[in-house]
Each structure stands twice: as C-alpha cells, then as structure tokens.
PDB file of N, CA and C in Angstrom:
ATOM      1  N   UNK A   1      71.948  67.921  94.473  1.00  0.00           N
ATOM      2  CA  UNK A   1      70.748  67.622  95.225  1.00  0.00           C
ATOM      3  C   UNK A   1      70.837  68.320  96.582  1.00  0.00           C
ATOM      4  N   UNK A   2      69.593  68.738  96.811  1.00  0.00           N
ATOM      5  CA  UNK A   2      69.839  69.496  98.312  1.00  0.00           C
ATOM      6  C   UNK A   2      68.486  68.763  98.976  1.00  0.00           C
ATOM      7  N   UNK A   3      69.064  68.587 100.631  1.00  0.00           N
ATOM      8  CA  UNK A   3      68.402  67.824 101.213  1.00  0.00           C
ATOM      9  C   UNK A   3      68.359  68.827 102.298  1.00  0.00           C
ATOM     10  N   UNK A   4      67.088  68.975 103.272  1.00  0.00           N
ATOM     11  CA  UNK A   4      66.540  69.477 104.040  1.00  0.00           C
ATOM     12  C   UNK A   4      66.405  68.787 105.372  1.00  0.00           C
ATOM     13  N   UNK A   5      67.469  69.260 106.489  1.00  0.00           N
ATOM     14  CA  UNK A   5      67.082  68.753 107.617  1.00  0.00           C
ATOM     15  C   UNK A   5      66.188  69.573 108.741  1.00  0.00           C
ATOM     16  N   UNK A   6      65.423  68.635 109.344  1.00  0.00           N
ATOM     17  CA  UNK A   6      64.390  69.306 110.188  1.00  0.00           C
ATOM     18  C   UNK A   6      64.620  68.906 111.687  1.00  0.00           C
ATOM     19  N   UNK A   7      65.426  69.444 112.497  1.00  0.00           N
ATOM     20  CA  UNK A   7      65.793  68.964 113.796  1.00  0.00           C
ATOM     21  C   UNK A   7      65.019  69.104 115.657  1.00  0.00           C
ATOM     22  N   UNK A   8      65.080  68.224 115.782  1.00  0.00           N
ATOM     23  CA  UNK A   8      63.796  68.547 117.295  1.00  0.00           C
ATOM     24  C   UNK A   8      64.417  69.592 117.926  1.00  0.00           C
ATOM     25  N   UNK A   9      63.581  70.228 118.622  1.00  0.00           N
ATOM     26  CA  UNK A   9      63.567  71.509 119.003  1.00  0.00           C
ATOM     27  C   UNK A   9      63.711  71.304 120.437  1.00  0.00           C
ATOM     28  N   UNK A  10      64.202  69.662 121.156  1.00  0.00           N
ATOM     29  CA  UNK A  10      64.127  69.556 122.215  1.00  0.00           C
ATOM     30  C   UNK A  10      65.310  70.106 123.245  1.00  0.00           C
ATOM     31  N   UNK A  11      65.473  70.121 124.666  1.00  0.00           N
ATOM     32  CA  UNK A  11      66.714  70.360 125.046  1.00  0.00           C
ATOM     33  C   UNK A  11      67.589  69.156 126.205  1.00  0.00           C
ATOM     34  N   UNK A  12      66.573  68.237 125.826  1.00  0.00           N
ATOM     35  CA  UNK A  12      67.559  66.589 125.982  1.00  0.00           C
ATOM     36  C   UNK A  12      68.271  66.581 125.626  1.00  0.00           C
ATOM     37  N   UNK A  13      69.023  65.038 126.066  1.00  0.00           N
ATOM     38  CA  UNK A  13      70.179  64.687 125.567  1.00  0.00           C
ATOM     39  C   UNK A  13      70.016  64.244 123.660  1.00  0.00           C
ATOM     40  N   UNK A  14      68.715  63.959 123.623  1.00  0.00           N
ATOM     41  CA  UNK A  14      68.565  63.225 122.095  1.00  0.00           C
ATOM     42  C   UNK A  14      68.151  64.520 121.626  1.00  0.00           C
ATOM     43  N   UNK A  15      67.482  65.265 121.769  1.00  0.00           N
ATOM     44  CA  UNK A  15      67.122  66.629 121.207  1.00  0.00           C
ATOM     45  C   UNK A  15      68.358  67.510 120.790  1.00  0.00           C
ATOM     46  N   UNK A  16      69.443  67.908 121.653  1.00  0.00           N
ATOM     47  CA  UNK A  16      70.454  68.317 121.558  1.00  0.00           C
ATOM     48  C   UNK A  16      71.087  67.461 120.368  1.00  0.00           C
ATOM     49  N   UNK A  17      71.298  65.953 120.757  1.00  0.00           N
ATOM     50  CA  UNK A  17      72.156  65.364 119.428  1.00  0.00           C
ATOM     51  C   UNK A  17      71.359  65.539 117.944  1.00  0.00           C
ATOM     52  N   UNK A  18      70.601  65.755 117.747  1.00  0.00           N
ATOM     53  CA  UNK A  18      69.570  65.649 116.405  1.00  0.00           C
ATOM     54  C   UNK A  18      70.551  66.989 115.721  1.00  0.00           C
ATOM     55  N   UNK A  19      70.239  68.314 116.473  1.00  0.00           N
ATOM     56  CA  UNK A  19      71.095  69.180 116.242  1.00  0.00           C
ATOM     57  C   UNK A  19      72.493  69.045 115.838  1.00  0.00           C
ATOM     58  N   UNK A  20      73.143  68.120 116.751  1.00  0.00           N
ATOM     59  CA  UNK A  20      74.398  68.271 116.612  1.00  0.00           C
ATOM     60  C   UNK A  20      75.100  67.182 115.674  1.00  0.00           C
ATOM     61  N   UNK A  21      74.194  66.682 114.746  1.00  0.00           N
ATOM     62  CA  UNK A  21      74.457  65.617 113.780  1.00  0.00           C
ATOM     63  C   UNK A  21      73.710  66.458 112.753  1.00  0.00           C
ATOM     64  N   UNK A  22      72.996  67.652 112.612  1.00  0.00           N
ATOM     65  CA  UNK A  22      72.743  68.253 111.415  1.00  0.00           C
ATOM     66  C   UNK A  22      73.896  68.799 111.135  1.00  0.00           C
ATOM     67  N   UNK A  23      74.145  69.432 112.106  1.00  0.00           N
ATOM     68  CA  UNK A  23      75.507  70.670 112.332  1.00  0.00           C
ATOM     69  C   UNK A  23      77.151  69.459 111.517  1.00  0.00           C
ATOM     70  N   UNK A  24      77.325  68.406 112.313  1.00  0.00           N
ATOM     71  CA  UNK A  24      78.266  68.148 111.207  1.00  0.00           C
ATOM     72  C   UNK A  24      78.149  67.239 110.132  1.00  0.00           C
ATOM     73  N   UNK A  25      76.697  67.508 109.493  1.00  0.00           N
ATOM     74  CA  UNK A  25      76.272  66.869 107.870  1.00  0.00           C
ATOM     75  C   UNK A  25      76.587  67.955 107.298  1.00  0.00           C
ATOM     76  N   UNK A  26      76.565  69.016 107.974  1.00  0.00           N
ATOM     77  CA  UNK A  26      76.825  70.584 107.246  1.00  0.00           C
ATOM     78  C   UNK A  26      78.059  70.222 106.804  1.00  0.00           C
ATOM     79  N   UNK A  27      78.819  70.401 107.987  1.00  0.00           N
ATOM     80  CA  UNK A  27      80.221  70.560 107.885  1.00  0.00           C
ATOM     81  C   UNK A  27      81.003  69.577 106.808  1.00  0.00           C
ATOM     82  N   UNK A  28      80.391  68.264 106.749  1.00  0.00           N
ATOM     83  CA  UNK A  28      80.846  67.310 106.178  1.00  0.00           C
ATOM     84  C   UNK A  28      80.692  67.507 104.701  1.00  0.00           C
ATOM     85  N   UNK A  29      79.666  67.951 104.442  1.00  0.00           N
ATOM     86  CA  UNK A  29      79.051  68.097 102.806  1.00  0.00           C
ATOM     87  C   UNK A  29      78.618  69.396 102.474  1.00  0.00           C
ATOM     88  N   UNK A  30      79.454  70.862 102.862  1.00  0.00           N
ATOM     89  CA  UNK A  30      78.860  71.713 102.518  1.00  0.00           C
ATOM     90  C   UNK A  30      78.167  71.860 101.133  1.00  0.00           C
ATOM     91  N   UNK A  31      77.031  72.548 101.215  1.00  0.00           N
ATOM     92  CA  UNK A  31      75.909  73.139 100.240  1.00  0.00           C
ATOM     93  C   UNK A  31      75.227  72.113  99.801  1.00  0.00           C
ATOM     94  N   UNK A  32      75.172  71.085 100.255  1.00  0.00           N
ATOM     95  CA  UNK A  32      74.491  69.576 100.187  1.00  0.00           C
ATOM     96  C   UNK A  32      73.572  69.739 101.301  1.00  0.00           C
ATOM     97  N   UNK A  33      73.487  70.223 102.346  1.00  0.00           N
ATOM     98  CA  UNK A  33      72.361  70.171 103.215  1.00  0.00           C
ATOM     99  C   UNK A  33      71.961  71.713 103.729  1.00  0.00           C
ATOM    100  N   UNK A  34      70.591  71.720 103.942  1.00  0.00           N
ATOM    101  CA  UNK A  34      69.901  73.084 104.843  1.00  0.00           C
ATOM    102  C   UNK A  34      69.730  72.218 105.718  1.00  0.00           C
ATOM    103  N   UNK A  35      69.376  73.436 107.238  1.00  0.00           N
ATOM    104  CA  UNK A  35      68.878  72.936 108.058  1.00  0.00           C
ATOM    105  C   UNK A  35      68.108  73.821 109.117  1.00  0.00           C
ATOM    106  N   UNK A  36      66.905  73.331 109.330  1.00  0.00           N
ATOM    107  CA  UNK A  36      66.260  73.636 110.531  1.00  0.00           C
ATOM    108  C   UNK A  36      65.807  73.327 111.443  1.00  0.00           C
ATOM    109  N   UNK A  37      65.651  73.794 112.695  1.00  0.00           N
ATOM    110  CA  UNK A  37      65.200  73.547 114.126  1.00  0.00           C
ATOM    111  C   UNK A  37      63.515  73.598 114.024  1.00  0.00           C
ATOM    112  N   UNK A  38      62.843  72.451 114.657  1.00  0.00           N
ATOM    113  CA  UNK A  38      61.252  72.548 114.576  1.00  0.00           C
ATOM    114  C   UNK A  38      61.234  74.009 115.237  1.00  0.00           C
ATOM    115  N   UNK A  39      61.533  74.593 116.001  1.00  0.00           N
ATOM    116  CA  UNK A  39      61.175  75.664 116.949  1.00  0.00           C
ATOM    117  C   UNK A  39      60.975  77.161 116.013  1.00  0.00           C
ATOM    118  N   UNK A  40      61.301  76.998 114.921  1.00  0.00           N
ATOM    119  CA  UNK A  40      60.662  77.378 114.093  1.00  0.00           C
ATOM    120  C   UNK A  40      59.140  77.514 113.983  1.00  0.00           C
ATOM    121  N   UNK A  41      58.334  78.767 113.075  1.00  0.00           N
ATOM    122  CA  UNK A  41      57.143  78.841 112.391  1.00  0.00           C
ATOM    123  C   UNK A  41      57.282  77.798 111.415  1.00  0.00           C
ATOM    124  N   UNK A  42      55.900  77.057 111.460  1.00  0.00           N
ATOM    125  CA  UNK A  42      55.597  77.017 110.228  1.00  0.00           C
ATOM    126  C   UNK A  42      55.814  77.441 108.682  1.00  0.00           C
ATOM    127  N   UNK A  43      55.303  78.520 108.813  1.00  0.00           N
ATOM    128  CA  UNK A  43      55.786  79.723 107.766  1.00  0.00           C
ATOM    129  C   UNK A  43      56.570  79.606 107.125  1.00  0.00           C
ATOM    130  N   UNK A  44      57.925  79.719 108.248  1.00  0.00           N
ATOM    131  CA  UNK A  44      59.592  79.921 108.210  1.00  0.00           C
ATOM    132  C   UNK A  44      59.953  78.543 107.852  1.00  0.00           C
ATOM    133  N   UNK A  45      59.547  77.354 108.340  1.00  0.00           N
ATOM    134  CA  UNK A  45      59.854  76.086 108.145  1.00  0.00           C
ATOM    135  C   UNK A  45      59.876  75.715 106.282  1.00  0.00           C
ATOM    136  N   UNK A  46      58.320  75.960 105.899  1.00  0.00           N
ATOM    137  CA  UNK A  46      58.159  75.613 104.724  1.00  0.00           C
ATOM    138  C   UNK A  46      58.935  76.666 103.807  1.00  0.00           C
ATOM    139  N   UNK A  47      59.141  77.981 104.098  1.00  0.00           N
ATOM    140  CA  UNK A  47      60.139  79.330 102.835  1.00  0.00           C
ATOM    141  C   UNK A  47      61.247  78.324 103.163  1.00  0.00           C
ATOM    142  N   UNK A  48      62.176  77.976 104.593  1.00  0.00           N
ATOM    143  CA  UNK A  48      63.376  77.656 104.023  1.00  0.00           C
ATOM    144  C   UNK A  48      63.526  76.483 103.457  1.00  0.00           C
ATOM    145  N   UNK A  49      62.722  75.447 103.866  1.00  0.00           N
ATOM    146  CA  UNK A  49      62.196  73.738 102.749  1.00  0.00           C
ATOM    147  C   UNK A  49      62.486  74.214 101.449  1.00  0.00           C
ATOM    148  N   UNK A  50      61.618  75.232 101.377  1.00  0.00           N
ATOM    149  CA  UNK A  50      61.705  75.337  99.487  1.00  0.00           C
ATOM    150  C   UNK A  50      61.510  74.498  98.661  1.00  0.00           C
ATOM    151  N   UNK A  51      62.499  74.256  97.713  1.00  0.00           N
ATOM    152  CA  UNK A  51      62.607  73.567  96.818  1.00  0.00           C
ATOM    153  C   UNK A  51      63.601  72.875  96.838  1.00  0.00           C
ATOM    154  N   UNK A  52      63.532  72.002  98.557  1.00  0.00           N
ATOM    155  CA  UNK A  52      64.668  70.899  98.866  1.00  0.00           C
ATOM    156  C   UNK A  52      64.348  69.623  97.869  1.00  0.00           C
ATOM    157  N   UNK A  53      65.050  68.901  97.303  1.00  0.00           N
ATOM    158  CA  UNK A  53      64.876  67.768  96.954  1.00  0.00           C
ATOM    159  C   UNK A  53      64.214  66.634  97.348  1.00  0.00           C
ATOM    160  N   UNK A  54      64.288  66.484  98.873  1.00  0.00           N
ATOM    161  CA  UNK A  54      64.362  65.453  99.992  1.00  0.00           C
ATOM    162  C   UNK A  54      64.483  66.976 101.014  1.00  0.00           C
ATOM    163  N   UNK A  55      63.411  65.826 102.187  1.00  0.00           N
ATOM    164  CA  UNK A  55      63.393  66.285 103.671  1.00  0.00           C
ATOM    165  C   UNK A  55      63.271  65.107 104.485  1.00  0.00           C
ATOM    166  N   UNK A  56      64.129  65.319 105.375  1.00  0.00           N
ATOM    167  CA  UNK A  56      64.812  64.337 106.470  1.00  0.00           C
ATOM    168  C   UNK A  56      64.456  65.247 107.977  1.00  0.00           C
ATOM    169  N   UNK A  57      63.427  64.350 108.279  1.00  0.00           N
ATOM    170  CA  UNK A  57      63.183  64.714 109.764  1.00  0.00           C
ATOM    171  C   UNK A  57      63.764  63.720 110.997  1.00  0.00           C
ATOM    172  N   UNK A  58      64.929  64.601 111.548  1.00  0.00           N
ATOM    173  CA  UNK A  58      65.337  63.706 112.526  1.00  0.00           C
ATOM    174  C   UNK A  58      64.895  64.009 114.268  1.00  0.00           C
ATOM    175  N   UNK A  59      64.052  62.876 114.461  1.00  0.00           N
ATOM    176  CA  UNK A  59      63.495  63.526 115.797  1.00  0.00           C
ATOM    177  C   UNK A  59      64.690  63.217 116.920  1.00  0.00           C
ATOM    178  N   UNK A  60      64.237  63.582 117.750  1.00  0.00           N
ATOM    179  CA  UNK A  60      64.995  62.705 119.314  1.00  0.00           C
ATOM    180  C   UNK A  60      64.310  61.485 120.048  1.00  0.00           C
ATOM    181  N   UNK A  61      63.183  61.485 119.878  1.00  0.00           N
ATOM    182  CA  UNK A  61      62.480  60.708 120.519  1.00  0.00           C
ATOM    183  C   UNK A  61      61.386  60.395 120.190  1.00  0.00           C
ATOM    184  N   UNK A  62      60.677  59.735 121.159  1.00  0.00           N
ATOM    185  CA  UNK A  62      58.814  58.936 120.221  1.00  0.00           C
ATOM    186  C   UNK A  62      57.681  60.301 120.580  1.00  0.00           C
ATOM    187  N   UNK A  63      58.037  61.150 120.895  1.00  0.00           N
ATOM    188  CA  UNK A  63      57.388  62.760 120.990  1.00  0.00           C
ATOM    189  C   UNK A  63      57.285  63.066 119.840  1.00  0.00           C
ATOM    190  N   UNK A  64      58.111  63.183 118.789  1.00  0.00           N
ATOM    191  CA  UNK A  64      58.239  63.225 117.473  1.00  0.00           C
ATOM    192  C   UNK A  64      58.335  64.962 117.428  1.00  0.00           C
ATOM    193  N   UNK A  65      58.846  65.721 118.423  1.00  0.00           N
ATOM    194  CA  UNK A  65      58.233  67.271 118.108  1.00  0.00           C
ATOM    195  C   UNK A  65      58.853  67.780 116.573  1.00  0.00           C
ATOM    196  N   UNK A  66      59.740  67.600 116.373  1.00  0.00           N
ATOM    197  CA  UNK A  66      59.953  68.085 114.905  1.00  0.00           C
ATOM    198  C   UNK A  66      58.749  67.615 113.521  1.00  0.00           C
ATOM    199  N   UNK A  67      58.003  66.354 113.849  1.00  0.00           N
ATOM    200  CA  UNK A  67      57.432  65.794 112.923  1.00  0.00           C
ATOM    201  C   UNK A  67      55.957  66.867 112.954  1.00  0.00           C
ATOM    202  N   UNK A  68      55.874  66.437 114.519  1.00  0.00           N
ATOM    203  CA  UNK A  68      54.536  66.931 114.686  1.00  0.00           C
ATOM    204  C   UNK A  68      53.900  68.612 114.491  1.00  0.00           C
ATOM    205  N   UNK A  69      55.790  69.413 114.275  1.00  0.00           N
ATOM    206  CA  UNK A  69      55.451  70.923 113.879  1.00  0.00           C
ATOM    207  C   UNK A  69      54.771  70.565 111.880  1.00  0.00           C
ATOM    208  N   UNK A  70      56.012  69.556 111.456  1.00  0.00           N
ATOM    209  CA  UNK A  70      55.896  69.894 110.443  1.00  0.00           C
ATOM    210  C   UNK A  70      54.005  69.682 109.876  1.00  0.00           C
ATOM    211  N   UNK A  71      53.825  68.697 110.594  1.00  0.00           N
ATOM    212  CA  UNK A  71      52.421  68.421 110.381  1.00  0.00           C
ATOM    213  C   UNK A  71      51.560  69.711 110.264  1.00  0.00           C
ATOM    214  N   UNK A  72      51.729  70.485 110.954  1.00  0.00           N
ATOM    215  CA  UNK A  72      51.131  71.595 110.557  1.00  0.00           C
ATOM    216  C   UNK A  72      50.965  72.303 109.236  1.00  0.00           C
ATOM    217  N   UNK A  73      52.159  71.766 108.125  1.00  0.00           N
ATOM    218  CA  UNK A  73      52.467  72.505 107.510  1.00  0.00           C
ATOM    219  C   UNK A  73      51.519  71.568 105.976  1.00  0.00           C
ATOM    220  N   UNK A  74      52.150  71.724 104.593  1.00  0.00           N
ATOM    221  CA  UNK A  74      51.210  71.348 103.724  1.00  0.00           C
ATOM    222  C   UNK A  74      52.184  69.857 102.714  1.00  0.00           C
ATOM    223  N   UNK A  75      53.829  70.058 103.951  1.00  0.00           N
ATOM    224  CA  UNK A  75      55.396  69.415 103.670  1.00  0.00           C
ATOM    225  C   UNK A  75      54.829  68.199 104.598  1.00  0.00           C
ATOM    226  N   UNK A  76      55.497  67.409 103.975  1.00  0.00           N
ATOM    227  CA  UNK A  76      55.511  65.649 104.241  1.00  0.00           C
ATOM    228  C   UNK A  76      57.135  65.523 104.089  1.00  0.00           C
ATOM    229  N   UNK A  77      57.403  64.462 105.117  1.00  0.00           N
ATOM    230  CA  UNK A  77      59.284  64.339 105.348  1.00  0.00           C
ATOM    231  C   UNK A  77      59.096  63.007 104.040  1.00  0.00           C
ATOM    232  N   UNK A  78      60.483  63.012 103.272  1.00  0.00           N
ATOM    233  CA  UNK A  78      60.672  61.348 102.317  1.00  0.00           C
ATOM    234  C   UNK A  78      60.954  60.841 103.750  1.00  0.00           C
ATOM    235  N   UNK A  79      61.580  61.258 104.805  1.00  0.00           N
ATOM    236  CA  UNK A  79      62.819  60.267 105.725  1.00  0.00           C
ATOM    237  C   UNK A  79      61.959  60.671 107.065  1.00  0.00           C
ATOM    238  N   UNK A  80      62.119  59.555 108.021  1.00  0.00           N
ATOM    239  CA  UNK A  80      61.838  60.329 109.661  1.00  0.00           C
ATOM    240  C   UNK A  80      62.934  59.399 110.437  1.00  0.00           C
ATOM    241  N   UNK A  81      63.897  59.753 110.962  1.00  0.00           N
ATOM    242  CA  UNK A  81      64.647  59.135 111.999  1.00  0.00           C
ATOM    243  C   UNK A  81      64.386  59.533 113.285  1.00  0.00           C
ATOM    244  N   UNK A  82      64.408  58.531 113.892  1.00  0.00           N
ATOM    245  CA  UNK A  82      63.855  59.074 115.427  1.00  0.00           C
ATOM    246  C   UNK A  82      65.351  58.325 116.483  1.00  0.00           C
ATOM    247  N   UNK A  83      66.069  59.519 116.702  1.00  0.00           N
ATOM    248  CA  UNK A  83      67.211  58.389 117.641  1.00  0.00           C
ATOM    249  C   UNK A  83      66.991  57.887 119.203  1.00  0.00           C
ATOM    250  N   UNK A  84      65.650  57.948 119.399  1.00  0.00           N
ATOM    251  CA  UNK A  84      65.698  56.797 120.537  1.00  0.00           C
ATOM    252  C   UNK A  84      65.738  54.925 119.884  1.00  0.00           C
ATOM    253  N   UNK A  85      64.856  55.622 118.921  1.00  0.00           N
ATOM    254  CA  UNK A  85      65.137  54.114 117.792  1.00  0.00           C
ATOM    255  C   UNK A  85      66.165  53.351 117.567  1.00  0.00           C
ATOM    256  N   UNK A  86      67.355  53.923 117.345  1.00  0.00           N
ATOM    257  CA  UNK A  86      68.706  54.030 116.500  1.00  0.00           C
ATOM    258  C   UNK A  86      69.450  53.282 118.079  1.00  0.00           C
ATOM    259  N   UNK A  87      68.785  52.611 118.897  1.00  0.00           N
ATOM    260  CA  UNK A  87      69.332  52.136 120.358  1.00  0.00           C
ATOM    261  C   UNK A  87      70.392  53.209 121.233  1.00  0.00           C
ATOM    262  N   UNK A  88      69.640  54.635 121.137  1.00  0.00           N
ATOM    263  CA  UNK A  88      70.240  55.699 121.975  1.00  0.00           C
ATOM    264  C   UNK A  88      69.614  56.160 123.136  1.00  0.00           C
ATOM    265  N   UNK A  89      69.529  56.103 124.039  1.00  0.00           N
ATOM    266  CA  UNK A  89      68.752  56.269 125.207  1.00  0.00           C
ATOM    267  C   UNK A  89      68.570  57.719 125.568  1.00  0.00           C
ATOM    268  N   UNK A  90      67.525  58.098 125.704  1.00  0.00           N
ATOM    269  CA  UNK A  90      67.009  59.441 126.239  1.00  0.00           C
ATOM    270  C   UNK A  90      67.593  59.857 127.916  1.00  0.00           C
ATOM    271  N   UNK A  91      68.347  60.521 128.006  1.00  0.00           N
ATOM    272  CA  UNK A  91      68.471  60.364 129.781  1.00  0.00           C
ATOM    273  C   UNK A  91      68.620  61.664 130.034  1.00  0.00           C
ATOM    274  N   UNK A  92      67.318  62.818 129.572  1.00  0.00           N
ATOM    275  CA  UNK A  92      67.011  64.038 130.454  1.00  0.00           C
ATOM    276  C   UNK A  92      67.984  64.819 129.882  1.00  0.00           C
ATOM    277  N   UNK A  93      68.951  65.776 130.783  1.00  0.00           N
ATOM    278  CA  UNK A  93      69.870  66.557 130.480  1.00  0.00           C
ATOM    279  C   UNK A  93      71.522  65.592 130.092  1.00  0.00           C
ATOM    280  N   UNK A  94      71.446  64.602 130.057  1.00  0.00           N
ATOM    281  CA  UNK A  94      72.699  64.222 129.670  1.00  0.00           C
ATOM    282  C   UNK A  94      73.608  64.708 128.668  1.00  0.00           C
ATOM    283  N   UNK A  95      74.502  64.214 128.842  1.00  0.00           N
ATOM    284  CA  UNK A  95      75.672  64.813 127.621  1.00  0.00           C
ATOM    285  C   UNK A  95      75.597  63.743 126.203  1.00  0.00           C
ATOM    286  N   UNK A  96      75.354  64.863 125.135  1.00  0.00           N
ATOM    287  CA  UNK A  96      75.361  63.610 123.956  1.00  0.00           C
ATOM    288  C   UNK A  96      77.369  63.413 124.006  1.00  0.00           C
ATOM    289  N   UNK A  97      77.135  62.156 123.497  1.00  0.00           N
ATOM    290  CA  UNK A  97      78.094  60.983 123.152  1.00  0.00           C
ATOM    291  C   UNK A  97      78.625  61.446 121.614  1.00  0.00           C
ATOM    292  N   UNK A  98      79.594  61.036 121.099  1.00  0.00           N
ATOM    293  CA  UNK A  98      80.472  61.398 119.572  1.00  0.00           C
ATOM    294  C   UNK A  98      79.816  60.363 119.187  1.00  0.00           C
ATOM    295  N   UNK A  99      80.235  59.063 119.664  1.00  0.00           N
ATOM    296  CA  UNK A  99      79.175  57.663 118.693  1.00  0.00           C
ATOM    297  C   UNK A  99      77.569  58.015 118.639  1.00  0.00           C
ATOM    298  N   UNK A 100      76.977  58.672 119.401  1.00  0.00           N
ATOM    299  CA  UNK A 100      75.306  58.699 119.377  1.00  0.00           C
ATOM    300  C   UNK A 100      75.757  59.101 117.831  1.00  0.00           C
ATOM    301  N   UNK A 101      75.891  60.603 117.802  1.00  0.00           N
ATOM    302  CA  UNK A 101      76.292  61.396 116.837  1.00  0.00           C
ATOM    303  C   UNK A 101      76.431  60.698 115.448  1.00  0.00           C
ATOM    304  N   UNK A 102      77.256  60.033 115.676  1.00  0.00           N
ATOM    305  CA  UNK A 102      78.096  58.997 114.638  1.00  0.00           C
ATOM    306  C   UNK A 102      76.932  58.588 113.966  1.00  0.00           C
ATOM    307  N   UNK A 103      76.008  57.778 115.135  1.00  0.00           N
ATOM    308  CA  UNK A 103      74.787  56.634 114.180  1.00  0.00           C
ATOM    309  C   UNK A 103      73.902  57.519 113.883  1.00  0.00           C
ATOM    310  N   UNK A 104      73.419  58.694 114.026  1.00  0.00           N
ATOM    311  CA  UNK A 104      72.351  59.574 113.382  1.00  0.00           C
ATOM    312  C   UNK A 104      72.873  60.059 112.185  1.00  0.00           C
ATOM    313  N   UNK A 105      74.089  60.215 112.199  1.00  0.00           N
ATOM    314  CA  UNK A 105      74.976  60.772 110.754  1.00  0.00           C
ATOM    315  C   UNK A 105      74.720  59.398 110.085  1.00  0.00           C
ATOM    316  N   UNK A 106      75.202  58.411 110.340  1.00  0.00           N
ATOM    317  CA  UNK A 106      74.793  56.949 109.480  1.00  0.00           C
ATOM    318  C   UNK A 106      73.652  56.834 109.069  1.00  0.00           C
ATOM    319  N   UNK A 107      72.791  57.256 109.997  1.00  0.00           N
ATOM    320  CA  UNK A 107      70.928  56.963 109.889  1.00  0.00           C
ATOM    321  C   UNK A 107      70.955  57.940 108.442  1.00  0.00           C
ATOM    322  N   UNK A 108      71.025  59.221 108.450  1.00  0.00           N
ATOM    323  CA  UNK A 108      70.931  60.274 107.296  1.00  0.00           C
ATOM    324  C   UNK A 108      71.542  59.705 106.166  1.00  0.00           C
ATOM    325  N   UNK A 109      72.941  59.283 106.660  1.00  0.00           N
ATOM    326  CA  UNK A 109      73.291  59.198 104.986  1.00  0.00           C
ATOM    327  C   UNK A 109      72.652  57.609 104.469  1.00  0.00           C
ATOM    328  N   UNK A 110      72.396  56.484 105.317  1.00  0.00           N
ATOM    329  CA  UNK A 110      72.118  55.587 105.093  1.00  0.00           C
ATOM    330  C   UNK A 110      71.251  55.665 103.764  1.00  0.00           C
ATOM    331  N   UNK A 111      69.740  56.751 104.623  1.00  0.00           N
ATOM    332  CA  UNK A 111      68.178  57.009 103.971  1.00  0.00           C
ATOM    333  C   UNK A 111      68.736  57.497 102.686  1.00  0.00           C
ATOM    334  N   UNK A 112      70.084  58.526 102.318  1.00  0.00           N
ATOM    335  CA  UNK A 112      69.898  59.396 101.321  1.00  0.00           C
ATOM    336  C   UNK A 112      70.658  58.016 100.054  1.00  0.00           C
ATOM    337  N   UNK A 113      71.801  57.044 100.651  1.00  0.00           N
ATOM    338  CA  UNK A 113      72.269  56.245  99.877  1.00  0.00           C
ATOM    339  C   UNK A 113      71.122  55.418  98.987  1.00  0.00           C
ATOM    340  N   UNK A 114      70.147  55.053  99.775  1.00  0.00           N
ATOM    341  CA  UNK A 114      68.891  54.077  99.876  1.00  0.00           C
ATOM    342  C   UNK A 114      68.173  54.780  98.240  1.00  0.00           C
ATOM    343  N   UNK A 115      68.140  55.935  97.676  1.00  0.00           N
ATOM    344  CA  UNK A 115      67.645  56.765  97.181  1.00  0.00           C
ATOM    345  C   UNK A 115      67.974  56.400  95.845  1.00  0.00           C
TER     346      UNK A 115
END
C-alpha cells in the first residue's frame, strides 16, 4: 500500500514539523510513503498523488495551507491532521521539538492503523 503525504508549505514552527515528520515516515517505512510539500502546483501535486492508495494531509495549523492547495485540485485527502490540534503550539519561528515530531508520526500511523 502506498500512502501519500501532503505537507504545509509553511515556515513556522508547525509548518516546518509537518515536514519533518513526513521526512522520518520515509525513513521509517521506506517505499511505503510519497511525499509532498503544498508549495507545489497543482498539476505536480495530483501526477505525484497518482495512484496513492490513501492521502494524508498533514497541516500545521487551522490555515490549513496544504488542504486548501489541494482543494484546488479534483484529490480529496482519506486523512487531515492538523498539529496545532494534536496540543502543539504554533510559536512563529520556533524550533520544532523531537516529541512534537513524535505525536504527528503517531497521528499518521494512528489514521493508517484505523484502516
């Protein structure tokens, strides 16, 4: 099964972690996950989606910018995690945390166990 992550394109502290909890779902489960940055086209968004199984949009915040690119597109997420939700606080340029990290990796695999 291949699952499709779609990561905010922000450069917060929660924007940055969205990224950096795709980056080690990679690492953790190679060829089990793609992944992309909203900052992406459209276009480009839906060729590399493909023929993911599941798409998991993890935002940073209640902005939703990763959701709101995909909206553009003709792709609907199964999953949306948003980690201000996940009790992680947004604080501007801060440094993400290893535990933030931790619970967005939980949030993902939680949705895909749930399945």
């Amino acid at each position: 099964m291949t699952i499709a992550l779609v990561t905010c394109s922000g450069v917060s502290n929660t924007g940055k972690l969205t990224t950096q909890a795709a980056q080690i779902l990679l690492q953790r489960k190679p060829g089990h996950y793609i992944w992309m940055h909203a900052k992406q086209s459209t276009a480009m968004l839906e060729a590399e989606i493909g023929d993911a199984d599941q798409l998991i949009v993890i935002d940073g915040c209640k902005d939703c910018c990763a959701t709101k690119k995909l909206s553009a597109s003709r792709i609907a997420p199964h999953h949306h995690i948003i980690a201000t939700e996940l009790g992680i606080e947004k604080k501007g340029m801060g440094e993400v945390q290893y535990d933030e990290i931790e619970k967005v990796v939980a949030a993902v695999d939680q949705k895909i166990t749930k399945e």
